[in-house]
Protein backbone atom coordinates (compact mmCIF):
# COMPACT_ATOMS: atom_id res chain seq x y z
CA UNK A 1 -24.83 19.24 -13.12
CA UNK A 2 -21.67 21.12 -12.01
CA UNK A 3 -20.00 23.47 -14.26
CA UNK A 4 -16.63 21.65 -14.54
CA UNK A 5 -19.43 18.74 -15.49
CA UNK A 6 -20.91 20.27 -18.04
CA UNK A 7 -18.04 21.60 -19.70
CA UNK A 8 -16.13 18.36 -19.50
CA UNK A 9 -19.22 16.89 -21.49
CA UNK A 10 -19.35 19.84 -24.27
CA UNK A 11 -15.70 19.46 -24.91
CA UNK A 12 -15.62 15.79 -25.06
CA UNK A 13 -18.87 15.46 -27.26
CA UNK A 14 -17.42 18.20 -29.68
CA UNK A 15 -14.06 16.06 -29.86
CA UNK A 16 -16.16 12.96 -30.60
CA UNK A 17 -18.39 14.44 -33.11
CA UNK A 18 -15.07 16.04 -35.23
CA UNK A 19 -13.60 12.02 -35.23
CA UNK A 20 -17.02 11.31 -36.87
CA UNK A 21 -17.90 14.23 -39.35
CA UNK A 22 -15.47 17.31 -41.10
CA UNK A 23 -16.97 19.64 -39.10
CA UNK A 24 -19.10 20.06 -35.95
CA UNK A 25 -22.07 22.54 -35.31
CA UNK A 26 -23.90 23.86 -32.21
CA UNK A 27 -27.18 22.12 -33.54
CA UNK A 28 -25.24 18.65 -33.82
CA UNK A 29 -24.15 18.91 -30.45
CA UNK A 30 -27.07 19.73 -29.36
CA UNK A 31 -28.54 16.90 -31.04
CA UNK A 32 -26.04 14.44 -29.36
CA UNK A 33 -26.41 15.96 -25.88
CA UNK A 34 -30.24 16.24 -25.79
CA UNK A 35 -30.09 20.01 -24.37
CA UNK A 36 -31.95 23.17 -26.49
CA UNK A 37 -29.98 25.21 -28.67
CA UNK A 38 -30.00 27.93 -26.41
CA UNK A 39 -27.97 26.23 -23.44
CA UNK A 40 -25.47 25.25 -26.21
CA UNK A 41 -25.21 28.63 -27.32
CA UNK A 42 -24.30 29.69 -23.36
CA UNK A 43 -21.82 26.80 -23.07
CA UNK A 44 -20.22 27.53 -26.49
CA UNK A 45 -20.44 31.09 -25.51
CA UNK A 46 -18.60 29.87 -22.03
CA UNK A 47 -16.37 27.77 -23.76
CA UNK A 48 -15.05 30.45 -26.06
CA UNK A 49 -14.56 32.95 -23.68
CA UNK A 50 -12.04 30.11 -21.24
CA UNK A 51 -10.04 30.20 -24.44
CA UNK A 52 -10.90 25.84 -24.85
CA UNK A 53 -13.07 26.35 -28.44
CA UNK A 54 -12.93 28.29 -31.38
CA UNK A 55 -16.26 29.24 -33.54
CA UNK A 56 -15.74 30.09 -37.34
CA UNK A 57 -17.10 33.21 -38.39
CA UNK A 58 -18.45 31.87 -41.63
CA UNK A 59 -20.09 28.36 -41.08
CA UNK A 60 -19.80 28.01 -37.24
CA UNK A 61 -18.01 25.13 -36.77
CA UNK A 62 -16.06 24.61 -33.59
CA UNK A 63 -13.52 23.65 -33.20
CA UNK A 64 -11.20 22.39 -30.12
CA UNK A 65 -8.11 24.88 -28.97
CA UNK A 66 -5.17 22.77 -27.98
CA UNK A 67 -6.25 23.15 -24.13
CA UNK A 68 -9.68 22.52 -24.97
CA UNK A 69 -8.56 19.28 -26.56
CA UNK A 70 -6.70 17.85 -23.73
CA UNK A 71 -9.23 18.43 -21.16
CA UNK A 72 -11.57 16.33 -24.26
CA UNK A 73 -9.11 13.66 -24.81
CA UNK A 74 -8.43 13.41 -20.88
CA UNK A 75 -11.81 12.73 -20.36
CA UNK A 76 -12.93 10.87 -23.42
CA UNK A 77 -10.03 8.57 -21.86
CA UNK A 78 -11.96 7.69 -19.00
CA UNK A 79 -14.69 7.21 -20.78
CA UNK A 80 -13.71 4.64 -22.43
CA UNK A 81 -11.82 3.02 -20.06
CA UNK A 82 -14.55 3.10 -17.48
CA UNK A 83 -16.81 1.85 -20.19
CA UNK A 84 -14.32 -0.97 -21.13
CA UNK A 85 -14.34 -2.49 -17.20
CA UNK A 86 -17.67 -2.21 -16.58
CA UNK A 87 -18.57 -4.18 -19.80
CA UNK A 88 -15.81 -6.31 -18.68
CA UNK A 89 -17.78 -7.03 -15.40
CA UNK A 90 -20.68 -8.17 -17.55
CA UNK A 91 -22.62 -4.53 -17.95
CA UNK A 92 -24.35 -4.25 -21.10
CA UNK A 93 -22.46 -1.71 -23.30
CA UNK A 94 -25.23 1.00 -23.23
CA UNK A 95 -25.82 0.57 -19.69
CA UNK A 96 -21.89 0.66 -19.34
CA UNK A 97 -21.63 4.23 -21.57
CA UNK A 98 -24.20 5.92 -19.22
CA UNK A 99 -22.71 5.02 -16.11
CA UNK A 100 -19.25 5.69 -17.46
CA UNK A 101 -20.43 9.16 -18.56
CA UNK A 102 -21.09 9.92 -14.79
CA UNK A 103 -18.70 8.24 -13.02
CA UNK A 104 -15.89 10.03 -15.36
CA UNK A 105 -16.22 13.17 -13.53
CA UNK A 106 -16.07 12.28 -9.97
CA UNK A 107 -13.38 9.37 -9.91
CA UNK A 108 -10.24 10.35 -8.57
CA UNK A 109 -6.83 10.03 -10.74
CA UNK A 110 -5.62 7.07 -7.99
CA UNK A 111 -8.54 5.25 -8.97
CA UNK A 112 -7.96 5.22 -12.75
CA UNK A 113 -4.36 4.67 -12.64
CA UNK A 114 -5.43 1.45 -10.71
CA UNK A 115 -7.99 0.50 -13.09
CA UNK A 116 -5.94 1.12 -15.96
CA UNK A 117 -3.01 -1.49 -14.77
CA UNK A 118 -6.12 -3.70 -13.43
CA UNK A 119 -7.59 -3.95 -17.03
CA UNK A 120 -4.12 -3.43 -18.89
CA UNK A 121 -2.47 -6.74 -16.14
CA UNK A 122 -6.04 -9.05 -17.16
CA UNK A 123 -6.41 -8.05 -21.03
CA UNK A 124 -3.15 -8.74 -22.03
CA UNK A 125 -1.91 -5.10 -23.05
């Protein structure tokens, strides 16, 4: 996996897990990517250092820095928009979520601005 990759995937899992819970750990995403504690701990450590995550002190939760969250939101947007036209095309939604998940990071912009007035011209929005 490439670095920009990787990070892409810690800042966008940490994003999702803080819509679903009050506050995210290292263990929890851990958990959610499937990856030992100790390659969280270098990402976080990674992370905190490029100024995209902050780490409490107290209870280590993380937490997003307003770049951090961009680059999150920017790709959680793909995400589920590349999710939303392969389901579209008849994928099955899990199916759909994996492939999204690795097709977010190599797609070019052109190619999701089309997609995004493909899907937004046939859905009705």
């Amino acid at each position: 996996m490439r670095a920009t990759e990787s990070r892409e995937d810690y800042l966008e899992t940490i994003l999702i897990l803080n819509q679903e819970r009050p506050y995210v750990r290292s263990v929890d995403v851990a958990e959610r990517l499937g990856v030992t504690k100790p390659s969280v701990s270098r990402a976080i450590s990674l992370l905190r250092t490029a100024g995209m995550i902050n780490m409490d002190p107290h209870d280590g939760a993380l937490t997003l820095t307003e770049e951090g969250r961009a680059v999150a939101e920017h790709v959680y947007g793909r995400h589920r928009l590349l999710t939303r036209v392969l389901t579209m095309l008849g994928v099955d939604e899990k199916t759909a979520a994996q492939d999204a998940c690795r097709i977010e990071h190599v797609v070019s912009e052109e190619t999701m601005d089309r997609l995004r007035e493909h899907v937004e011209k046939h859905s009705g929005q």
